[in-house]
C-alpha atoms as a PDB file:
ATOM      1  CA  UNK A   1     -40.683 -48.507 108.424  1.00  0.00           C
ATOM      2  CA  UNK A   2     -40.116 -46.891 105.338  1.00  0.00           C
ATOM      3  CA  UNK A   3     -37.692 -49.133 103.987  1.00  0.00           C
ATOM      4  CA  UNK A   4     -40.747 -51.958 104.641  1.00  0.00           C
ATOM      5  CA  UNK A   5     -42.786 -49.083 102.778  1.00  0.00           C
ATOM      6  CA  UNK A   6     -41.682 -49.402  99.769  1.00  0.00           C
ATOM      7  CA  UNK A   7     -40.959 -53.125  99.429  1.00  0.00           C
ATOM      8  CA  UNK A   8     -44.412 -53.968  99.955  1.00  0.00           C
ATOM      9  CA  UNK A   9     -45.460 -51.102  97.672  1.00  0.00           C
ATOM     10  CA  UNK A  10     -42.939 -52.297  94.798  1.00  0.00           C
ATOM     11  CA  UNK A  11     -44.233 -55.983  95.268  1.00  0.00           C
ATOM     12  CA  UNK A  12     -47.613 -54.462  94.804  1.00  0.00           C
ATOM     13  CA  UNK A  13     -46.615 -52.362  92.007  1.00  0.00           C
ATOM     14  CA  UNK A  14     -45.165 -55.784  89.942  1.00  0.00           C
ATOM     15  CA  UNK A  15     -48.485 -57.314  90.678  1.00  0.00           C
ATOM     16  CA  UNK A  16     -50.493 -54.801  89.330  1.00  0.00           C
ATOM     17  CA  UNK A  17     -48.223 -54.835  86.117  1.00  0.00           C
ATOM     18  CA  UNK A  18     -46.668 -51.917  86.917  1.00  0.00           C
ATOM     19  CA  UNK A  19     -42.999 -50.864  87.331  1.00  0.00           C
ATOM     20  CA  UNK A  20     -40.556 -48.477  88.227  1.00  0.00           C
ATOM     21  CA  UNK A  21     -39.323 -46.030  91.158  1.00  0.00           C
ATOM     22  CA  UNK A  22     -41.784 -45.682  93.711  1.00  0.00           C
ATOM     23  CA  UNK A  23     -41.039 -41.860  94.086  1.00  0.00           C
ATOM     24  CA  UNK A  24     -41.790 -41.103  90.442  1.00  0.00           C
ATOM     25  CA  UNK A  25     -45.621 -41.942  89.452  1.00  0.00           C
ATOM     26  CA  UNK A  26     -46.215 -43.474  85.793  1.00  0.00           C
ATOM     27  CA  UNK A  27     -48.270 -40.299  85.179  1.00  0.00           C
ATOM     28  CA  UNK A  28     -50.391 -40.308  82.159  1.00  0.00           C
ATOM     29  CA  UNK A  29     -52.928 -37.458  81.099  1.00  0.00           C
ATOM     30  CA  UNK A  30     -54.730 -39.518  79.175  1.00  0.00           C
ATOM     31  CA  UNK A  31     -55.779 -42.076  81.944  1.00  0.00           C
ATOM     32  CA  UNK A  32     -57.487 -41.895  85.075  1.00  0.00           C
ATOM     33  CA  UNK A  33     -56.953 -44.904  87.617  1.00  0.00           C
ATOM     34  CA  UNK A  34     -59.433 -45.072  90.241  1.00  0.00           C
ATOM     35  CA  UNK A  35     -58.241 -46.973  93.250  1.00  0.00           C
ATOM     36  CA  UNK A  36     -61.510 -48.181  95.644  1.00  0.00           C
ATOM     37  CA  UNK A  37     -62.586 -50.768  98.152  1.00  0.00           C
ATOM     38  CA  UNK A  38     -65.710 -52.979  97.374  1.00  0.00           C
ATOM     39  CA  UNK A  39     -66.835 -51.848 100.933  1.00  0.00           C
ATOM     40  CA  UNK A  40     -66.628 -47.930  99.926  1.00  0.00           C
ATOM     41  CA  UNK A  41     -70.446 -47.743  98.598  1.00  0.00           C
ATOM     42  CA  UNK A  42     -70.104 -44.425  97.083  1.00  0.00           C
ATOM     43  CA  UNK A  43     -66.996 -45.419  94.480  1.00  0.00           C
ATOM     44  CA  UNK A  44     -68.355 -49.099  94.286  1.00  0.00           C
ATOM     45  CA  UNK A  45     -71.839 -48.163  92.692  1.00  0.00           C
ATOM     46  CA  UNK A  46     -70.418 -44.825  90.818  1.00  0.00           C
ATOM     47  CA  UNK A  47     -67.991 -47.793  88.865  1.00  0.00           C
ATOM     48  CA  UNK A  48     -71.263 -49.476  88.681  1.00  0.00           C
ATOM     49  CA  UNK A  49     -73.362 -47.046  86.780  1.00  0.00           C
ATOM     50  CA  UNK A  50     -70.287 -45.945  84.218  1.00  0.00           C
ATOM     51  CA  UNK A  51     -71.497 -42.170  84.729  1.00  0.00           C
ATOM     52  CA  UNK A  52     -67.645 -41.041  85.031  1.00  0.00           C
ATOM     53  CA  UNK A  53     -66.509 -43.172  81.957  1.00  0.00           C
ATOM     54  CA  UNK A  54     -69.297 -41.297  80.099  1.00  0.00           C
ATOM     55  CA  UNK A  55     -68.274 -38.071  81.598  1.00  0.00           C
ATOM     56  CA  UNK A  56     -64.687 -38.442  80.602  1.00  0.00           C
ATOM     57  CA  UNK A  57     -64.551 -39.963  77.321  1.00  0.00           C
ATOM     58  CA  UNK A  58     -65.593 -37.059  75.600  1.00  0.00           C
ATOM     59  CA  UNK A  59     -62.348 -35.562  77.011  1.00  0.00           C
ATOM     60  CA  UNK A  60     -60.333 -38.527  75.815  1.00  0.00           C
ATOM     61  CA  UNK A  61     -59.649 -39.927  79.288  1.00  0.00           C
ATOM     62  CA  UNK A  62     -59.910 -43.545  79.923  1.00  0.00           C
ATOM     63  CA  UNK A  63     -61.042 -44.537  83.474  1.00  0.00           C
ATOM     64  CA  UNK A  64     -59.489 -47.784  85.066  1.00  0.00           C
ATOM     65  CA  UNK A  65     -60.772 -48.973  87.996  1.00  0.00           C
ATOM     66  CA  UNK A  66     -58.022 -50.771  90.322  1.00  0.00           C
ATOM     67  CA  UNK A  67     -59.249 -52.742  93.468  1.00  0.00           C
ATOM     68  CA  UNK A  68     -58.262 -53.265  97.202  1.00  0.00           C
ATOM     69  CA  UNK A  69     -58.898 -54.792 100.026  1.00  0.00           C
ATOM     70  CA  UNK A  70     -58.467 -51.908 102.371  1.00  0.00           C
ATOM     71  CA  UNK A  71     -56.804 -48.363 102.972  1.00  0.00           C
ATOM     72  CA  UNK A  72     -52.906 -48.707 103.543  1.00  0.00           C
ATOM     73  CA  UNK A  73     -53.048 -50.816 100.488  1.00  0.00           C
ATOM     74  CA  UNK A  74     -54.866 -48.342  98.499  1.00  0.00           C
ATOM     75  CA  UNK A  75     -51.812 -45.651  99.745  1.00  0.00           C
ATOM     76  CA  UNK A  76     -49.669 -48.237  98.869  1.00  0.00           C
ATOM     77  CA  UNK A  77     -50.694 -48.187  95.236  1.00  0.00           C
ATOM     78  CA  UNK A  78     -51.507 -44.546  94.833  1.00  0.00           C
ATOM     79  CA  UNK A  79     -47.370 -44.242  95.848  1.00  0.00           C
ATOM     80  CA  UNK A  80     -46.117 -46.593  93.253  1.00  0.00           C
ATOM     81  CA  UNK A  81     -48.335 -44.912  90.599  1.00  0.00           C
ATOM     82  CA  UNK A  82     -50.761 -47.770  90.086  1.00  0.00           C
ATOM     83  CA  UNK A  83     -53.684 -45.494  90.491  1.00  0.00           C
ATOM     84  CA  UNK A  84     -54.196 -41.566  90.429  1.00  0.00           C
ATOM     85  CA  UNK A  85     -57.164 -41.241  92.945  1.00  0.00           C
ATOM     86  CA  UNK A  86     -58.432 -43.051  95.451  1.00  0.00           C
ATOM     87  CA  UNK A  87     -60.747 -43.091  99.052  1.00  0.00           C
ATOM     88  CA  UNK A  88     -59.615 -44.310 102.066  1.00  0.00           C
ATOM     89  CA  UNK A  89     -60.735 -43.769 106.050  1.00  0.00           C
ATOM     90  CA  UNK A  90     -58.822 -40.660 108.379  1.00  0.00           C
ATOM     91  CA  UNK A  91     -55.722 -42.730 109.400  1.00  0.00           C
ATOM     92  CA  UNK A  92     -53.960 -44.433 106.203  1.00  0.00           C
ATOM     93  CA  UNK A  93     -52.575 -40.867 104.913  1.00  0.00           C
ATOM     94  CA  UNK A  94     -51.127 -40.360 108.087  1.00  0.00           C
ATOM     95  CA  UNK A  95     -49.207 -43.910 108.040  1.00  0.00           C
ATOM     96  CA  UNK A  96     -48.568 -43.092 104.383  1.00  0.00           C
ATOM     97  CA  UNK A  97     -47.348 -39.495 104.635  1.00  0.00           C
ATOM     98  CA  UNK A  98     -44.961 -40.345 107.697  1.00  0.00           C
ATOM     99  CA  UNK A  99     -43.664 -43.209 104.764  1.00  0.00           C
ATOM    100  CA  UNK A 100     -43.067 -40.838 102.506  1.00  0.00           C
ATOM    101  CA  UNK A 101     -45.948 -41.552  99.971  1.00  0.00           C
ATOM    102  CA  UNK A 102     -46.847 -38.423  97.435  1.00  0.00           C
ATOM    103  CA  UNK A 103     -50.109 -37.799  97.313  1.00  0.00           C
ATOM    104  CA  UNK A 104     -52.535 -34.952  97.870  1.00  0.00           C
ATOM    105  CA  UNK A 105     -55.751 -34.650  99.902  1.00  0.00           C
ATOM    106  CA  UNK A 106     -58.263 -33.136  97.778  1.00  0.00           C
ATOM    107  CA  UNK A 107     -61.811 -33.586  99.195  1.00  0.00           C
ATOM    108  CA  UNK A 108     -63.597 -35.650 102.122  1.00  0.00           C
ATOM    109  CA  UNK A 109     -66.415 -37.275 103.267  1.00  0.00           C
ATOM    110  CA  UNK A 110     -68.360 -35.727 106.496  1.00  0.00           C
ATOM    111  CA  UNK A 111     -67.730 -37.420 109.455  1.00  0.00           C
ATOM    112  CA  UNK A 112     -69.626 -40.980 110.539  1.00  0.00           C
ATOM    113  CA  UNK A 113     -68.497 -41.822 113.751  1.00  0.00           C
ATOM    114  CA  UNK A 114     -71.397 -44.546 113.976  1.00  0.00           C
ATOM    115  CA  UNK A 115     -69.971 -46.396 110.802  1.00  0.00           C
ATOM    116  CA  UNK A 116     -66.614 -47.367 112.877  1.00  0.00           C
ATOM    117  CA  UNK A 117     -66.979 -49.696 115.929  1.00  0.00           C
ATOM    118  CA  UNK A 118     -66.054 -52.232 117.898  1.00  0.00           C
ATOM    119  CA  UNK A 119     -67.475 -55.214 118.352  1.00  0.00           C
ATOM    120  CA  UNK A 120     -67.351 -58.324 120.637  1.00  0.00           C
ATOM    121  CA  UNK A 121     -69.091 -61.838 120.066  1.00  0.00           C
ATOM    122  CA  UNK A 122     -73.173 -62.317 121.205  1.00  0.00           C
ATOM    123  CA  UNK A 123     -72.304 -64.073 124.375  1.00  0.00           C
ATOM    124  CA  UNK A 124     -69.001 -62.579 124.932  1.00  0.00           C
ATOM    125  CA  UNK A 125     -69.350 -61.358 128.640  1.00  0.00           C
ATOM    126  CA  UNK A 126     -67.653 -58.191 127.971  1.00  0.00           C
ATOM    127  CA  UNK A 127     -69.632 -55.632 128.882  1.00  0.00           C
ATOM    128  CA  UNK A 128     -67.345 -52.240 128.021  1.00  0.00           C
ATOM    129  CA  UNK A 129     -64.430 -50.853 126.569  1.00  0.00           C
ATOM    130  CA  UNK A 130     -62.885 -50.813 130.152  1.00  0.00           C
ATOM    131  CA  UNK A 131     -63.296 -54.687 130.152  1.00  0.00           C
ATOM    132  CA  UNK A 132     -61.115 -54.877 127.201  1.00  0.00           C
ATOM    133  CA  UNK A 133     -57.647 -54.947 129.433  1.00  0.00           C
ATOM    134  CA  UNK A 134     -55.262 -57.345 128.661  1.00  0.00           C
ATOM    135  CA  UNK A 135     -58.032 -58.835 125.804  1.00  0.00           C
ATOM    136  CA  UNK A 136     -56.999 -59.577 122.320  1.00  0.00           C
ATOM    137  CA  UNK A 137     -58.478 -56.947 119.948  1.00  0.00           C
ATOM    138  CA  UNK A 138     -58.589 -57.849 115.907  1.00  0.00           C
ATOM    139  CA  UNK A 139     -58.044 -54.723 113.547  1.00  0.00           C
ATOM    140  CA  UNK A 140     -56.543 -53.449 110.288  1.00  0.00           C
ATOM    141  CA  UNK A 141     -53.355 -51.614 111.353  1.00  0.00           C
ATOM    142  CA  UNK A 142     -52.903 -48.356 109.993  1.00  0.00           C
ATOM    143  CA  UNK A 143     -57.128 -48.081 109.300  1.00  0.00           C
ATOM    144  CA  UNK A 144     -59.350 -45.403 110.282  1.00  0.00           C
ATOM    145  CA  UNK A 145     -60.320 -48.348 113.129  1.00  0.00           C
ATOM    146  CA  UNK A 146     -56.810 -47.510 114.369  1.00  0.00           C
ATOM    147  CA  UNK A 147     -57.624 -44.122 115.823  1.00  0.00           C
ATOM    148  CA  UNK A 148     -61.048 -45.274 116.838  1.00  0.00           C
ATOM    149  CA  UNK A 149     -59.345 -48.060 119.228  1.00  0.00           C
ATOM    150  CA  UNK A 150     -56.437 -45.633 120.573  1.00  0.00           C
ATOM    151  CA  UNK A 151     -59.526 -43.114 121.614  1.00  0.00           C
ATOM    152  CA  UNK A 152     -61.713 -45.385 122.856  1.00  0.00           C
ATOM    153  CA  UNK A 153     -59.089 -47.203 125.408  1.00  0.00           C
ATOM    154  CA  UNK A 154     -58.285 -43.823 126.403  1.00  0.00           C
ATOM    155  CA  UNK A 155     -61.433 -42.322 127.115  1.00  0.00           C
ATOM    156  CA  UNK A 156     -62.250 -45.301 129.214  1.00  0.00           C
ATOM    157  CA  UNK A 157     -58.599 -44.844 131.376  1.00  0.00           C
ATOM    158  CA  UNK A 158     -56.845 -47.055 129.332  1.00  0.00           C
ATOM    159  CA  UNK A 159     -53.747 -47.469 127.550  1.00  0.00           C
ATOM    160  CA  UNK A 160     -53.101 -48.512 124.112  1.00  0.00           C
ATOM    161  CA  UNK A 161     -50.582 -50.985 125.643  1.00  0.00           C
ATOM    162  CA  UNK A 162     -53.222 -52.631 128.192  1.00  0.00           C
ATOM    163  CA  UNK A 163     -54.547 -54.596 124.709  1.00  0.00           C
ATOM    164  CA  UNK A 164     -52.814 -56.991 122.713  1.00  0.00           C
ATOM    165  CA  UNK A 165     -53.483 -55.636 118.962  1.00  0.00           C
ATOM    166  CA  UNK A 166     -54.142 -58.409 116.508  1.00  0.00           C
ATOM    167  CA  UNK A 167     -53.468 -57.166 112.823  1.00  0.00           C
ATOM    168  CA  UNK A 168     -55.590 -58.564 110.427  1.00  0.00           C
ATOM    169  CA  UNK A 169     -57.385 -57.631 107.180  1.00  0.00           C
ATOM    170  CA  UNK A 170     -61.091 -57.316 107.546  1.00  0.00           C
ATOM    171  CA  UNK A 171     -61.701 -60.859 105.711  1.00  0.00           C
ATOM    172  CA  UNK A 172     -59.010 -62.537 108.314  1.00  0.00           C
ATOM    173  CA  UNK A 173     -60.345 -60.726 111.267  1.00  0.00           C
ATOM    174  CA  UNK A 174     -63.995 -61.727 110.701  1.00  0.00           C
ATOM    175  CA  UNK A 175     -62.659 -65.282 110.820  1.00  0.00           C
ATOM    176  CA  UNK A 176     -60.513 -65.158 113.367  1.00  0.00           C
ATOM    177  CA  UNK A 177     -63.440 -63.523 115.576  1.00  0.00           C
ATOM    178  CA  UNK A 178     -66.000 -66.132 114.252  1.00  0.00           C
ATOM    179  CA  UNK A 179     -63.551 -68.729 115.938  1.00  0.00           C
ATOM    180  CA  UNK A 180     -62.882 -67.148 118.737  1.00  0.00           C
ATOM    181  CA  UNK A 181     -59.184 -66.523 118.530  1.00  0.00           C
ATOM    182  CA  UNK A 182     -59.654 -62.794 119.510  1.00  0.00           C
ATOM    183  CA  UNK A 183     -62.067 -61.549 121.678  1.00  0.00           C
ATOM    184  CA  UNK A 184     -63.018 -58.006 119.791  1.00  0.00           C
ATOM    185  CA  UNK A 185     -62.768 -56.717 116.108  1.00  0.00           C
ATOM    186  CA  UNK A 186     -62.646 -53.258 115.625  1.00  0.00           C
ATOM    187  CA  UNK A 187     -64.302 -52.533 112.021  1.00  0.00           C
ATOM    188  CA  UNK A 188     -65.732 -50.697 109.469  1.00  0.00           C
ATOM    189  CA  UNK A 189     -69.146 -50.746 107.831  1.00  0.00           C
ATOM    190  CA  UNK A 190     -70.588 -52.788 105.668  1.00  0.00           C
ATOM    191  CA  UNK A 191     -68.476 -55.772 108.227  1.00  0.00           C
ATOM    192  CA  UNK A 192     -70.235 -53.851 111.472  1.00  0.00           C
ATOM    193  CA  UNK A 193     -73.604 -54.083 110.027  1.00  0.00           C
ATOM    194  CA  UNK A 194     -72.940 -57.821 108.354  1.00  0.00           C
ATOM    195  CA  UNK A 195     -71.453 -58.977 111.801  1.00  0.00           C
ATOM    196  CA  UNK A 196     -74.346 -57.935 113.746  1.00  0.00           C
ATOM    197  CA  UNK A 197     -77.010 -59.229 110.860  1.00  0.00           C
ATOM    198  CA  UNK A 198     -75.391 -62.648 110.305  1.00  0.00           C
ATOM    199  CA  UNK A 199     -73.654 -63.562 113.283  1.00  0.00           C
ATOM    200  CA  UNK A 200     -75.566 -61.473 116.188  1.00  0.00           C
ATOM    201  CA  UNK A 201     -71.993 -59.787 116.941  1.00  0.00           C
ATOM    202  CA  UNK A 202     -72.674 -56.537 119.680  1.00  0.00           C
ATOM    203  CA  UNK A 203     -71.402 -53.395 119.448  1.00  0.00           C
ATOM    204  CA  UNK A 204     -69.688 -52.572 122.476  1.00  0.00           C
ATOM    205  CA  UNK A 205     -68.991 -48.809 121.000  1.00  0.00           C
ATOM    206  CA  UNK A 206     -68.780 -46.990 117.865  1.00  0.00           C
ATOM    207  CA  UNK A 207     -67.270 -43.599 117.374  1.00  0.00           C
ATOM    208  CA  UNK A 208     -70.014 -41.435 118.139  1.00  0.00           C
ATOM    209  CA  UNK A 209     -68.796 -38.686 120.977  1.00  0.00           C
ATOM    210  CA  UNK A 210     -65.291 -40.307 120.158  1.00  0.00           C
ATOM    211  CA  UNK A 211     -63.805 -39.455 116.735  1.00  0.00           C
ATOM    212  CA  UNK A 212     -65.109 -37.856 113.904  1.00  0.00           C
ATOM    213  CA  UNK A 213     -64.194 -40.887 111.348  1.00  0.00           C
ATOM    214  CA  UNK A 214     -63.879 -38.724 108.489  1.00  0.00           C
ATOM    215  CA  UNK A 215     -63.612 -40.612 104.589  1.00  0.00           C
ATOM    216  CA  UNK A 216     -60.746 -38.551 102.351  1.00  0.00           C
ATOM    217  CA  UNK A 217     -60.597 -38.121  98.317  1.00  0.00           C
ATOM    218  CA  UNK A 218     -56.269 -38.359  97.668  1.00  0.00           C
ATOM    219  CA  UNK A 219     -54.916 -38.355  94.339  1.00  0.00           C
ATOM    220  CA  UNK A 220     -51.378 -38.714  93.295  1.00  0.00           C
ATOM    221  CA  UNK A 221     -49.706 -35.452  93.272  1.00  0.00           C
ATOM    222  CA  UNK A 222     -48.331 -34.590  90.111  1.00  0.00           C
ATOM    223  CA  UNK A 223     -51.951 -35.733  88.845  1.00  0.00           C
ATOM    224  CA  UNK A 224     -53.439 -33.398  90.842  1.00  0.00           C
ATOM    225  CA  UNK A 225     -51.232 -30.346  89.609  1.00  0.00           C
ATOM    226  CA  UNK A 226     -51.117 -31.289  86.036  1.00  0.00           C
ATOM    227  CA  UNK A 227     -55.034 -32.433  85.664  1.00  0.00           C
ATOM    228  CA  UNK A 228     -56.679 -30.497  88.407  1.00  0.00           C
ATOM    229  CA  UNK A 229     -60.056 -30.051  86.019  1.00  0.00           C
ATOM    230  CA  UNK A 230     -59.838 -34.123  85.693  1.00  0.00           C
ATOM    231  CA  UNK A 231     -60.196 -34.200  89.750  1.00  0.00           C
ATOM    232  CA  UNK A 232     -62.596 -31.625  89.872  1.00  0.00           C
ATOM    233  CA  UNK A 233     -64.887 -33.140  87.291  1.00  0.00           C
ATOM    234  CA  UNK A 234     -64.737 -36.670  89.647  1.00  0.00           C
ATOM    235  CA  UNK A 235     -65.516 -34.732  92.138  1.00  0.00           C
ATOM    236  CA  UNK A 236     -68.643 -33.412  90.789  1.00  0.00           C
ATOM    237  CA  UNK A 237     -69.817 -37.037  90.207  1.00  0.00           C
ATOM    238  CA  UNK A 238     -68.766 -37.897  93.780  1.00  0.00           C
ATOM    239  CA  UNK A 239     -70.549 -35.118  94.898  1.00  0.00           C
ATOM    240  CA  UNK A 240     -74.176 -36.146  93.059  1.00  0.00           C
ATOM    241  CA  UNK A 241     -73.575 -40.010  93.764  1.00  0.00           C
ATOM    242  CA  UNK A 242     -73.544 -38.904  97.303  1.00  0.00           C
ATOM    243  CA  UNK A 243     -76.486 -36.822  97.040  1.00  0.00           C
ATOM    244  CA  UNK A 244     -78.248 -39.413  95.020  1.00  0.00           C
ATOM    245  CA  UNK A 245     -77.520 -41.881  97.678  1.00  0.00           C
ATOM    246  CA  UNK A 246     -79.059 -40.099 100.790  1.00  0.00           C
ATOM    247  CA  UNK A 247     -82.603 -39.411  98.673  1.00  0.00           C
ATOM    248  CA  UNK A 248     -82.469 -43.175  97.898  1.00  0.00           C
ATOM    249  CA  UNK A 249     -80.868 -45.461 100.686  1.00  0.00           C
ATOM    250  CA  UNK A 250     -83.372 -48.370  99.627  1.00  0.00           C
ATOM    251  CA  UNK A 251     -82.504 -48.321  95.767  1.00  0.00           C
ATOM    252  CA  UNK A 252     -78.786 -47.758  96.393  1.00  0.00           C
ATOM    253  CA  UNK A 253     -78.751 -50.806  99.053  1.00  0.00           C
ATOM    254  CA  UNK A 254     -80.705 -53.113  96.676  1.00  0.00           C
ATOM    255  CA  UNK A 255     -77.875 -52.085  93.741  1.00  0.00           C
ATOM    256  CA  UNK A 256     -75.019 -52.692  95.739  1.00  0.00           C
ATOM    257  CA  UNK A 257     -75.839 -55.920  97.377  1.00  0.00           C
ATOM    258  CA  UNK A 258     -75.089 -58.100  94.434  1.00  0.00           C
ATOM    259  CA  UNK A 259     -72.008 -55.970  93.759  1.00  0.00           C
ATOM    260  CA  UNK A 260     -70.603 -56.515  98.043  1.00  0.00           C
ATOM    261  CA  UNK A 261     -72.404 -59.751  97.823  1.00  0.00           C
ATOM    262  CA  UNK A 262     -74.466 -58.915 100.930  1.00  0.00           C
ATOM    263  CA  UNK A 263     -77.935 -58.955 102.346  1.00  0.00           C
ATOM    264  CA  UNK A 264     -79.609 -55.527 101.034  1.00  0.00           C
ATOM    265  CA  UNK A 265     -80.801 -55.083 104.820  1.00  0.00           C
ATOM    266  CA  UNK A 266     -76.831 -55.351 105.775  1.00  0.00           C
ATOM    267  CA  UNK A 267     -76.290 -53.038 102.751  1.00  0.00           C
ATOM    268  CA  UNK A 268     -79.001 -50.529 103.855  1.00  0.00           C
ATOM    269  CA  UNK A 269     -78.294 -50.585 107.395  1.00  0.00           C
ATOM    270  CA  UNK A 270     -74.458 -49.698 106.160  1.00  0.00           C
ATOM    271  CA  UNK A 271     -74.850 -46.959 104.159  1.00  0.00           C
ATOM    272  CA  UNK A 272     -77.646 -44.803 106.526  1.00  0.00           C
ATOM    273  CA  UNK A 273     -74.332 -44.737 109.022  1.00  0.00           C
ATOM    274  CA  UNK A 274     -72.020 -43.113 107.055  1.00  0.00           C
ATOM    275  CA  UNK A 275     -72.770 -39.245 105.690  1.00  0.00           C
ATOM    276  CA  UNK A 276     -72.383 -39.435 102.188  1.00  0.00           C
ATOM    277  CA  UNK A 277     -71.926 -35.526 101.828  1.00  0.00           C
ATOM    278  CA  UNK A 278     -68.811 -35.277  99.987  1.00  0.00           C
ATOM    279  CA  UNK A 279     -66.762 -31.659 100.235  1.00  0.00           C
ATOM    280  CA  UNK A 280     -63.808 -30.155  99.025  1.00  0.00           C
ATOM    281  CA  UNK A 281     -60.808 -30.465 101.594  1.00  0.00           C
ATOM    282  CA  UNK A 282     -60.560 -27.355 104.270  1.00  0.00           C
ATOM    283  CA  UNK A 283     -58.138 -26.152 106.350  1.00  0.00           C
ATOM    284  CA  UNK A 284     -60.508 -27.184 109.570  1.00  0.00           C
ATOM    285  CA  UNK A 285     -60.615 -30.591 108.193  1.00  0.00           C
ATOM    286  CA  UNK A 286     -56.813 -30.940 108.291  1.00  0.00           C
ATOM    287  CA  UNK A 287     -56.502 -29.573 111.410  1.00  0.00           C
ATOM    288  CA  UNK A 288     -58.626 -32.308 113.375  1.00  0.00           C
ATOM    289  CA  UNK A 289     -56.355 -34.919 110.806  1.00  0.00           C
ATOM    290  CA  UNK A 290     -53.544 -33.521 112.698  1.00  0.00           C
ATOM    291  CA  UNK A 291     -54.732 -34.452 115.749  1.00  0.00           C
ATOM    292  CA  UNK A 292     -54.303 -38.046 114.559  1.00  0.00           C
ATOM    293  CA  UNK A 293     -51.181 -37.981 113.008  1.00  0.00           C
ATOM    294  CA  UNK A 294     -49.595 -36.371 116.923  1.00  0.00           C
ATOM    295  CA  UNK A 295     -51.455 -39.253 118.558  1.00  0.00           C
ATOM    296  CA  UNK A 296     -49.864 -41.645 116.080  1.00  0.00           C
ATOM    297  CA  UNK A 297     -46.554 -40.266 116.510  1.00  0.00           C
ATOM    298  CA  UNK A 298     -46.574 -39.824 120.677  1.00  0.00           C
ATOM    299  CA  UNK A 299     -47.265 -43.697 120.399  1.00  0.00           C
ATOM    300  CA  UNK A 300     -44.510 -44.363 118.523  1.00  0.00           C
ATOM    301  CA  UNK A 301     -46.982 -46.210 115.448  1.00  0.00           C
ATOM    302  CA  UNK A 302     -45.118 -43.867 113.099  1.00  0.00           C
ATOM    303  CA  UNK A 303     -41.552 -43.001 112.485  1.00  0.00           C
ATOM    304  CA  UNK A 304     -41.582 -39.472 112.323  1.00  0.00           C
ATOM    305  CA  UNK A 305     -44.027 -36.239 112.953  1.00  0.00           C
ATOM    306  CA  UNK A 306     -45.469 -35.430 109.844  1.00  0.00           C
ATOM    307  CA  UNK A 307     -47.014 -31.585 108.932  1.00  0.00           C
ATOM    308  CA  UNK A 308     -50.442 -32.832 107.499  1.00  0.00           C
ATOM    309  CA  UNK A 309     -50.935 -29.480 105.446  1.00  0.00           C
ATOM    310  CA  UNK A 310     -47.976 -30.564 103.504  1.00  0.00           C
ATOM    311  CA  UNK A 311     -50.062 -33.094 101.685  1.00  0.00           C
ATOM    312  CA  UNK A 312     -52.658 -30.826 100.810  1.00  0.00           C
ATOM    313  CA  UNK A 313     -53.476 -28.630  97.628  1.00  0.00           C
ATOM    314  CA  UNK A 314     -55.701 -25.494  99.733  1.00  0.00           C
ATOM    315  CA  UNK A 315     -56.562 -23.061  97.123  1.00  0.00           C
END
């Protein structure tokens, strides 16, 4: 798996126009990649606003923003040094750690269990998660969704292997559940909400009771050491965008629409699930990340057991 690791990552790395070992980062104190997903609200609108170019130019650091379509890409990159810092869901650092990737966790996102779910079509007769048995279940591997699925199955006395797991990207998986070639998708917000707006899909569960579906801040690790006062300012402006976000969700869903190219009733509905409080990593928070990364490993989805404090900067 690692081997596969890093030839994806170094394919990624030459089309992002950047080179070299994938061990060694192209650090550079004078630049601050941001890696994000359009979907992330928080990161999309703080690129959209320019507040952390601002902030940072009178340091002399120029912010690049680098985009993906989803987490275990975004891992991908921060390992090959495309980007310095990026935001992904609970389970791609586990999949990337167990791969080797050198990073650092550095803050997170309160949990939103009710921004993960899974859904089936309108008329689907599928009633629960029980009914899911031998079914054909779309998701991102190595996602936050992931988890979500492997806890779900088993709190309703069933097995990861009772489903056959369809990996797809988010855009692939919406169209591949739109034709009915699986019969649930197991997704993030803003898809849930635009699923249920645009195509009545149901939600047969979401996370609440389930998993915690925590969001994590990561930045490459030599970064971190060497510009720890660059992180912490970001943080700062994650930390107000987040606040700004919660005293606004109308305003904040009618700017991000055009910029996710959604309805701002999908957009609103979407961010009012997730938390938005943004926090410096804690020791507690790792510990409940562990719990994923021995699930992961016990089912054999990665290589090796992985020591999730070792990817962590606790001060």
């Amino acid at each position: 798996m690692k081997r596969a690791f890093l030839k994806r990552a170094l394919a990624l790395a030459a089309v992002l126009g950047f080179a070299g070992n994938p061990a060694i980062a192209d650090y550079d104190p004078k630049v601050l990649r941001i890696g994000f997903q359009k979907s992330a609200s928080l990161l999309t609108l703080l690129k959209a606003q320019g507040s952390v170019e601002k902030r940072f130019a009178a340091q002399g650091v120029d912010v690049k923003w680098v985009e993906f379509p989803a987490g275990p890409q975004l891992l991908e990159g921060l390992n090959v040094g495309a980007i310095d810092f990026g935001y992904v869901g609970e389970a791609p650092p586990i999949f990337a750690q167990a791969a080797g990737a050198n990073f650092v966790y550095v803050g997170t996102e309160e949990p939103s269990p009710a921004a993960e779910a899974v859904l089936v079509p309108k008329n689907s007769p599928i009633k629960s998660v029980a009914e899911l048995k031998g079914k054909k279940v779309a998701l991102n591997k190595g996602s936050n969704v992931h988890y979500l699925l492997v806890k779900l199955l088993e709190k309703h006395g069933l097995k990861y292997a009772d489903i056959q797991p369809a990996f797809l990207p988010p855009a692939d998986a919406r169209a591949a559940f739109e034709r009915g070639s699986v019969d649930a998708w197991v997704i993030w917000d803003p898809y849930t909400a635009a699923a249920e707006q645009q195509i009545g899909a149901r939600i047969l569960a979401d996370g609440k009771g389930v998993v915690n579906n925590y969001a994590f801040f990561l930045a490459e690790r030599q970064y971190a050491e060497k510009r720890g006062e660059v992180i912490r300012d970001l943080f700062d402006e994650l930390q107000k965008q987040g606040q700004w976000i919660v005293a606004n969700y109308r305003d904040a869903a009618a700017r991000l629409a055009p910029l996710q190219g959604l309805d701002p009733a999908v957009v609103e509905q979407s961010i009012r699930r997730y938390s938005n409080v943004i926090k410096p990593i804690v020791p507690a928070v790792l510990d409940e990340q562990q719990k994923l990364a021995d699930t992961f490993f016990e089912l054999k989805l990665i290589p090796k057991a992985i020591r999730v404090k070792d990817a962590a900067l606790l001060r």
